[in-house]
Protein backbone atom coordinates (compact mmCIF):
# COMPACT_ATOMS: atom_id res chain seq x y z
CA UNK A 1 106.59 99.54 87.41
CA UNK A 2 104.79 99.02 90.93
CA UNK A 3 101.87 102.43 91.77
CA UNK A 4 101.66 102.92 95.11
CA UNK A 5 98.33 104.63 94.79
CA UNK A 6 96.69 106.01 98.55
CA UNK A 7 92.61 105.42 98.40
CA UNK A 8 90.47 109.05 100.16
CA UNK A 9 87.11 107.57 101.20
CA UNK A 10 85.85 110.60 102.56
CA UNK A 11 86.92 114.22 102.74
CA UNK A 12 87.96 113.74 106.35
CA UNK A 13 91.04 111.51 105.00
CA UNK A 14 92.41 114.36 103.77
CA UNK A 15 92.91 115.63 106.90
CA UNK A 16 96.46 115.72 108.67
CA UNK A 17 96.18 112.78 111.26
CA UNK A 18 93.95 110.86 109.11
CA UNK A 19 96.21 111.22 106.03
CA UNK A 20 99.12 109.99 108.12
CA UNK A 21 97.99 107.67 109.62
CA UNK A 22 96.43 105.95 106.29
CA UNK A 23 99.69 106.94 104.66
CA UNK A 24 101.11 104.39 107.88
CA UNK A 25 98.82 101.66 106.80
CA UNK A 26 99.65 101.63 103.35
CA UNK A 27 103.62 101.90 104.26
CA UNK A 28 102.98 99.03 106.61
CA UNK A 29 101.23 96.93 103.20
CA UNK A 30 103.73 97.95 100.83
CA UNK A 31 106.74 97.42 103.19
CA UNK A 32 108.72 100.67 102.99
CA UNK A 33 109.31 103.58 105.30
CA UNK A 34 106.10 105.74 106.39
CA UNK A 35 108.33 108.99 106.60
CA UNK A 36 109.98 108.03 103.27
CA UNK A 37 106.20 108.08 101.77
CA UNK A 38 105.14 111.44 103.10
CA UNK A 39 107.16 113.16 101.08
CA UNK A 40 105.78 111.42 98.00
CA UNK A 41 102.05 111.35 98.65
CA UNK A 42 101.88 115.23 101.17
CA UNK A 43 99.14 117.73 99.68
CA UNK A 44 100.46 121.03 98.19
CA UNK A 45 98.94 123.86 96.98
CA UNK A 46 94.96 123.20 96.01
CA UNK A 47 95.66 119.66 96.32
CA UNK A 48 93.58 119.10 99.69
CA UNK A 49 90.87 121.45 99.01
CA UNK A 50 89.98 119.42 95.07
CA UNK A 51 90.36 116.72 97.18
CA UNK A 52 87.83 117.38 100.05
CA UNK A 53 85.10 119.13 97.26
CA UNK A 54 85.62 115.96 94.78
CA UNK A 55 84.82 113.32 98.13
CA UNK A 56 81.93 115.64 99.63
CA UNK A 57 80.38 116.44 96.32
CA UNK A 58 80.48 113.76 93.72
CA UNK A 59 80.42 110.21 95.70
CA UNK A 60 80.61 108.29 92.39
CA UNK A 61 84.13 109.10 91.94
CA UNK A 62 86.80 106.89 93.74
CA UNK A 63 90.21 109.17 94.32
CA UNK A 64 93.05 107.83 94.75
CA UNK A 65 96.39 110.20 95.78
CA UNK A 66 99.35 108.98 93.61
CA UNK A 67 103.25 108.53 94.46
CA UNK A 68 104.73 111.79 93.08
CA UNK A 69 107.60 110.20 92.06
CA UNK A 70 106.18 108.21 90.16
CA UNK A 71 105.10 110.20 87.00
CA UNK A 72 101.32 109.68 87.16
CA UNK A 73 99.89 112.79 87.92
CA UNK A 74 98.36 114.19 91.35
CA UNK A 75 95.36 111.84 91.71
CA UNK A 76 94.05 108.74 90.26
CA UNK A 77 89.91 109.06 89.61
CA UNK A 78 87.64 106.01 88.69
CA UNK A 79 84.51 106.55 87.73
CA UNK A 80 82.32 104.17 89.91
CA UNK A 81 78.57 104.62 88.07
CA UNK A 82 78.93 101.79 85.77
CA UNK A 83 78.98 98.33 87.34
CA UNK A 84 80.97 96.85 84.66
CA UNK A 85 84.71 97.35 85.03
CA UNK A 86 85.19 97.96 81.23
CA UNK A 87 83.24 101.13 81.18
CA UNK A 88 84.80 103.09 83.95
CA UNK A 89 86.53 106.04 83.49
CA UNK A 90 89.78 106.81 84.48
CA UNK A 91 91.37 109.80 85.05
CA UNK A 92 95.14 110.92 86.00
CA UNK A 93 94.70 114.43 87.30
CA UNK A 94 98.27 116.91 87.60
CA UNK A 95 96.45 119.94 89.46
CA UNK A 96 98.22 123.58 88.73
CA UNK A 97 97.26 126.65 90.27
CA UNK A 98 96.91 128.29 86.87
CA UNK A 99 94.83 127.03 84.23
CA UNK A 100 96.62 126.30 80.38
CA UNK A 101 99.93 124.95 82.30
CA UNK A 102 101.39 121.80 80.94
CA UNK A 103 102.11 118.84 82.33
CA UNK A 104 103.80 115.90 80.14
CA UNK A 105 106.27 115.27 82.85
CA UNK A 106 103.96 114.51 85.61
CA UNK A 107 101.84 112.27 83.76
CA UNK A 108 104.16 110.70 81.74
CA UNK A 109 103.80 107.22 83.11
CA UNK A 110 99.93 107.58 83.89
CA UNK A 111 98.72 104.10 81.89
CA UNK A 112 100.75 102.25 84.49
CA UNK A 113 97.89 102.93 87.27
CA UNK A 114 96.15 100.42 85.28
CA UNK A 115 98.31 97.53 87.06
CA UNK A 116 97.31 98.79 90.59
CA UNK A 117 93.61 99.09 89.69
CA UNK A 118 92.50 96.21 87.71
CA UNK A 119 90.41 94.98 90.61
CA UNK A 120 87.78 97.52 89.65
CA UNK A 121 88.72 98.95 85.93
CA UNK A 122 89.04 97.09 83.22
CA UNK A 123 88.95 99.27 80.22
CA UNK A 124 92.77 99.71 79.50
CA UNK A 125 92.68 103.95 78.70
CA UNK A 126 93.85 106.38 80.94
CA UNK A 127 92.65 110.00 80.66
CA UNK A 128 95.28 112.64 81.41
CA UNK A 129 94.22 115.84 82.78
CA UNK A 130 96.06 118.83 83.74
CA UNK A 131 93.59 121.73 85.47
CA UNK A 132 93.40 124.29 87.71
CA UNK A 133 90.78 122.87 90.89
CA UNK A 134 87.91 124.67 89.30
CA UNK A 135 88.08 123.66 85.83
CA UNK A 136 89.35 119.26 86.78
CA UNK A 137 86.06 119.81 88.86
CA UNK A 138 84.12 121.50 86.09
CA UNK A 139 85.52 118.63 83.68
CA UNK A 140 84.33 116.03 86.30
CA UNK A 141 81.35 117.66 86.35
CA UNK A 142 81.19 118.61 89.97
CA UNK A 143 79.04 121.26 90.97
């Protein structure tokens, strides 16, 4: 199975134009339909604000927005502090609004991400992680 996964540099990426037009760029890569995408990769909920804290706050992380339809949570998270691939963490994050919700569904195809990011992980585990913004930050240990 191919992840499209969407790479957020910096919190302003998160922003309307700047999301859509990166969401363009990756449609134009991956040959398919940019309005077909937005759909599959649009914020909801606390989506957009995790996103802009995790980018401003804890530069060590790489976040990555994943395909919703794809079963592999919200966002992707690699843990850039190690410089050997084989020690990163990796994290596929399903955000709910309320904390103690489940989420088998939505992550239930999370180890393929590993495909789409061997460039820079290595390590062959996926961490799933289902959280309300405050406690996924809390667990990432964002301030």
């Amino acid at each position: 199975m191919s992840t499209l996964l969407l790479r957020l540099h910096r919190p302003i990426h998160c922003r309307g134009d700047r999301f859509r037009a990166r969401l363009r760029h990756l449609a134009k890569a991956e040959r398919q339909d940019p309005s077909a995408l937005l759909g599959r990769f649009a914020f909801r909920c606390d989506e957009r604000a995790f996103a802009e804290t995790l980018l401003t706050r804890a530069t060590q992380w790489w976040l990555f927005r994943s395909d919703q339809a794809l079963g592999c949570g919200d966002f992707v998270l690699v843990d850039m502090s190690s410089p050997d691939p084989r020690r990163r963490r990796v994290v596929a994050l399903e955000l709910k609004l309320r904390a103690g919700r489940s989420a088998g569904w939505q992550l239930r195809n999370s180890d393929s991400v590993l495909d789409s990011l061997h460039a820079v992980v290595r390590n062959g585990s996926v961490e799933r992680l289902t959280a309300s913004r405050e406690d996924a930050l809390a667990h990432l240990g964002v301030n």
